[in-house]
C-alpha atoms as a PDB file:
ATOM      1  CA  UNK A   1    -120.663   6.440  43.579  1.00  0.00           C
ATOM      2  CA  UNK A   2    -121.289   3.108  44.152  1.00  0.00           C
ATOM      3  CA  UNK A   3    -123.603   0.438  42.597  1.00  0.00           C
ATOM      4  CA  UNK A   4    -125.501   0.043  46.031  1.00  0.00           C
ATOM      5  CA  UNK A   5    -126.127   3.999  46.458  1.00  0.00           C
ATOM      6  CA  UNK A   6    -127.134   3.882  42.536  1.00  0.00           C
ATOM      7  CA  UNK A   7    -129.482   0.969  44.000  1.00  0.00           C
ATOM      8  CA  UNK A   8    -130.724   3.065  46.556  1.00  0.00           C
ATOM      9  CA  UNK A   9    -131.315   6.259  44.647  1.00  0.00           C
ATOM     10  CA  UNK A  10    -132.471   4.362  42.257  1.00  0.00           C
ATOM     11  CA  UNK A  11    -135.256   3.079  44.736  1.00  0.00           C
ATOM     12  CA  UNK A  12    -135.786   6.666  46.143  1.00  0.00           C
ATOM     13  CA  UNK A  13    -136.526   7.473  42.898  1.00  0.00           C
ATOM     14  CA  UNK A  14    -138.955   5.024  42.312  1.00  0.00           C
ATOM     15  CA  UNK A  15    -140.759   5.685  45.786  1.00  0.00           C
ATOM     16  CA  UNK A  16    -141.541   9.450  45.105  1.00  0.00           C
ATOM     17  CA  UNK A  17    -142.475   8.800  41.222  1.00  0.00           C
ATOM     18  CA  UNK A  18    -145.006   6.000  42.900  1.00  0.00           C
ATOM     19  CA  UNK A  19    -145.939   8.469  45.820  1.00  0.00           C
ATOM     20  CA  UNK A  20    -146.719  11.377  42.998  1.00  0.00           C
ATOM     21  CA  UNK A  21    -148.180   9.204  40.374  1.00  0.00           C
ATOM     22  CA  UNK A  22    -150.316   8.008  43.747  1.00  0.00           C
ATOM     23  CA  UNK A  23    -151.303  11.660  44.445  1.00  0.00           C
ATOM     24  CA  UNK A  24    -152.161  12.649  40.685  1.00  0.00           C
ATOM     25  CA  UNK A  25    -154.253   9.470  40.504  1.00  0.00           C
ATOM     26  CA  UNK A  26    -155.884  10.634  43.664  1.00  0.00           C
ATOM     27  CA  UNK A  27    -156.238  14.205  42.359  1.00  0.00           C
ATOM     28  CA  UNK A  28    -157.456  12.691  38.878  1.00  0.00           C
ATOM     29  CA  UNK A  29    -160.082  10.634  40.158  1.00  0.00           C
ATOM     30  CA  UNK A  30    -161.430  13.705  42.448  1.00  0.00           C
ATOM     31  CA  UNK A  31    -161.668  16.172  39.776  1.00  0.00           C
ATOM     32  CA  UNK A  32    -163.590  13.330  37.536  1.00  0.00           C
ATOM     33  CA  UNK A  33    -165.508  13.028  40.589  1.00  0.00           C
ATOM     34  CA  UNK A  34    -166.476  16.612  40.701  1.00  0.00           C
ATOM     35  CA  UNK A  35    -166.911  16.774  37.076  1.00  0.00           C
ATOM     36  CA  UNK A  36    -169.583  14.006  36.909  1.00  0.00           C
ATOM     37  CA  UNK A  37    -171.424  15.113  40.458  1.00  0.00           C
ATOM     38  CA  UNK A  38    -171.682  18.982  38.222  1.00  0.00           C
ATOM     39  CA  UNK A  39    -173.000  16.966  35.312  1.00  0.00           C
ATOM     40  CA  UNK A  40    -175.358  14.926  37.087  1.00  0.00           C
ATOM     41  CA  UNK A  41    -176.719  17.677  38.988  1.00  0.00           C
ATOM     42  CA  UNK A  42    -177.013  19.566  35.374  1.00  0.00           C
ATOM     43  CA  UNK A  43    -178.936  16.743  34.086  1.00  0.00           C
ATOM     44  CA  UNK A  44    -180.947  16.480  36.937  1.00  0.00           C
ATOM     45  CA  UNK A  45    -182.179  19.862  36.706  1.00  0.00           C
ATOM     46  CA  UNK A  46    -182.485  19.650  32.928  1.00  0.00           C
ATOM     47  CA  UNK A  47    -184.922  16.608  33.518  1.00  0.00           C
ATOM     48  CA  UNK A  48    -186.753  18.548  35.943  1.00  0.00           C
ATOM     49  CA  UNK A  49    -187.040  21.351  33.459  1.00  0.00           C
ATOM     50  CA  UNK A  50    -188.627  19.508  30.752  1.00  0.00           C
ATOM     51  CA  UNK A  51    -191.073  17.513  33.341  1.00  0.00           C
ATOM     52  CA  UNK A  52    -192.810  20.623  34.386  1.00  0.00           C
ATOM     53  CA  UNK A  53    -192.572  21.981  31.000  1.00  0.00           C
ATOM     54  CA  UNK A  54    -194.527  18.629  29.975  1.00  0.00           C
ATOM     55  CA  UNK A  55    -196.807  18.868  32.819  1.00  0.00           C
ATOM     56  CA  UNK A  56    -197.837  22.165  31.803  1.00  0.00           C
ATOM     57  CA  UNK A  57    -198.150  21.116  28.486  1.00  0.00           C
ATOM     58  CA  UNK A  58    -200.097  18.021  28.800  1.00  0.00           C
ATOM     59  CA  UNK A  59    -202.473  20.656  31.745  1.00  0.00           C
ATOM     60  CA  UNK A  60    -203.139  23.271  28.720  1.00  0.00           C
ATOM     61  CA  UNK A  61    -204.247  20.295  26.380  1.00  0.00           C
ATOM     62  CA  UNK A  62    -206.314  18.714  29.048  1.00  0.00           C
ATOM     63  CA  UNK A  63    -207.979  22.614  29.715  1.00  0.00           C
ATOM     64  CA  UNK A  64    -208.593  23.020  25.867  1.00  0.00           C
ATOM     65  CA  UNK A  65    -209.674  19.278  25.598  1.00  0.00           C
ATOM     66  CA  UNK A  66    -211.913  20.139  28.694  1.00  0.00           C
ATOM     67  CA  UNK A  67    -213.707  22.989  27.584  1.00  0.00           C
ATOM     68  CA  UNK A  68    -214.309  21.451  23.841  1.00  0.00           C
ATOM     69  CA  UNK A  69    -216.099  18.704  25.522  1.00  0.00           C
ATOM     70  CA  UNK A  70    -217.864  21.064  27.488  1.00  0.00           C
ATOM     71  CA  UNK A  71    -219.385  22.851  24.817  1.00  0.00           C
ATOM     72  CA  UNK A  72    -220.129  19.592  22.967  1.00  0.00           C
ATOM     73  CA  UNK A  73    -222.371  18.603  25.917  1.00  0.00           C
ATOM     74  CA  UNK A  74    -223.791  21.682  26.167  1.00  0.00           C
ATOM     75  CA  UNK A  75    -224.682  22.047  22.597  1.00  0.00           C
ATOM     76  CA  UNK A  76    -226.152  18.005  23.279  1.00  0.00           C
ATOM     77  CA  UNK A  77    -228.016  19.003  26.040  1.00  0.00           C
ATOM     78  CA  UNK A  78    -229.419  22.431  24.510  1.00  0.00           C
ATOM     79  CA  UNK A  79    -230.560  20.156  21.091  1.00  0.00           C
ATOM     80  CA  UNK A  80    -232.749  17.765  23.288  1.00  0.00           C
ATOM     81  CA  UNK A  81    -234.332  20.561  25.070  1.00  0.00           C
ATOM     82  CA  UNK A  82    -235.012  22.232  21.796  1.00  0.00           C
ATOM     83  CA  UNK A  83    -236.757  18.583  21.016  1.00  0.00           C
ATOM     84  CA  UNK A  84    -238.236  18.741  24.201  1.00  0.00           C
ATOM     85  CA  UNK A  85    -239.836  22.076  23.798  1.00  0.00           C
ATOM     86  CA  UNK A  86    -241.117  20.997  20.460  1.00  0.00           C
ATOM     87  CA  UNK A  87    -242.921  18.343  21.937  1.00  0.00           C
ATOM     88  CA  UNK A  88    -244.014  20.060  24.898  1.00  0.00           C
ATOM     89  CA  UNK A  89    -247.528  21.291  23.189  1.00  0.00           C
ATOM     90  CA  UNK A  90    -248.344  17.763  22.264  1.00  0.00           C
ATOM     91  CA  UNK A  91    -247.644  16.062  25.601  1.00  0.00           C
ATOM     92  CA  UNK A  92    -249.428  18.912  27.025  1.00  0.00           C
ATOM     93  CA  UNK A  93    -252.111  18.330  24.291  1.00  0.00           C
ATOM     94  CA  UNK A  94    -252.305  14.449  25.191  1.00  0.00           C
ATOM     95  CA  UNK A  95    -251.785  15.000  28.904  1.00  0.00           C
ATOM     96  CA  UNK A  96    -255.044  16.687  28.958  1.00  0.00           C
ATOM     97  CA  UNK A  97    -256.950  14.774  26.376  1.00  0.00           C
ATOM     98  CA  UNK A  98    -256.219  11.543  28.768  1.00  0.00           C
ATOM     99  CA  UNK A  99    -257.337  13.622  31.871  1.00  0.00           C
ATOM    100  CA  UNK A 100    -260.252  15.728  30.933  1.00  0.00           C
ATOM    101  CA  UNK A 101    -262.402  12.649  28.721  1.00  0.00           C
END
């Protein structure tokens, strides 16, 4: 063989190790692609997850919080009509004291 047709294997060579290192590159950068579009979507639905987990969390507190602060009024309220009812006779008592003299 000659130096030229060494030259020009040489460069047909070159040309398909370019065109397959161009095609693994391409494949490469697909499959990374892929790989990060699956974790993404896995990390999107893991962040979903945990929000409704934490909304239903933080809901359950605000129920128990709720229904403590419910009963706190109500005992409130049932103390001043206790008070109220205590004092009842005497208003009564004064109410017609003012009226009748």
């Amino acid at each position: 063989m000659s130096m030229l047709d060494d030259i020009k294997a040489a460069e047909a060579a070159a040309a398909q190790a370019k065109k397959e290192a161009a095609l693994t590159s391409r494949n490469l950068l697909r499959d990374a692609e892929e790989a990060a579009n699956r974790e993404a979507a896995a990390m999107i639905t893991a962040a979903r997850a945990d929000a409704k987990e934490a909304v239903a969390k933080a809901e359950a507190d605000a129920k128990v919080k709720a229904k403590e602060l419910v009963e706190e009024r109500a005992r409130a309220d049932r103390a001043v009509a206790v008070t109220a009812e205590e004092k009842l006779s005497d208003a009564v008592a004064y109410i017609v004291e003012r009226v009748v003299v």
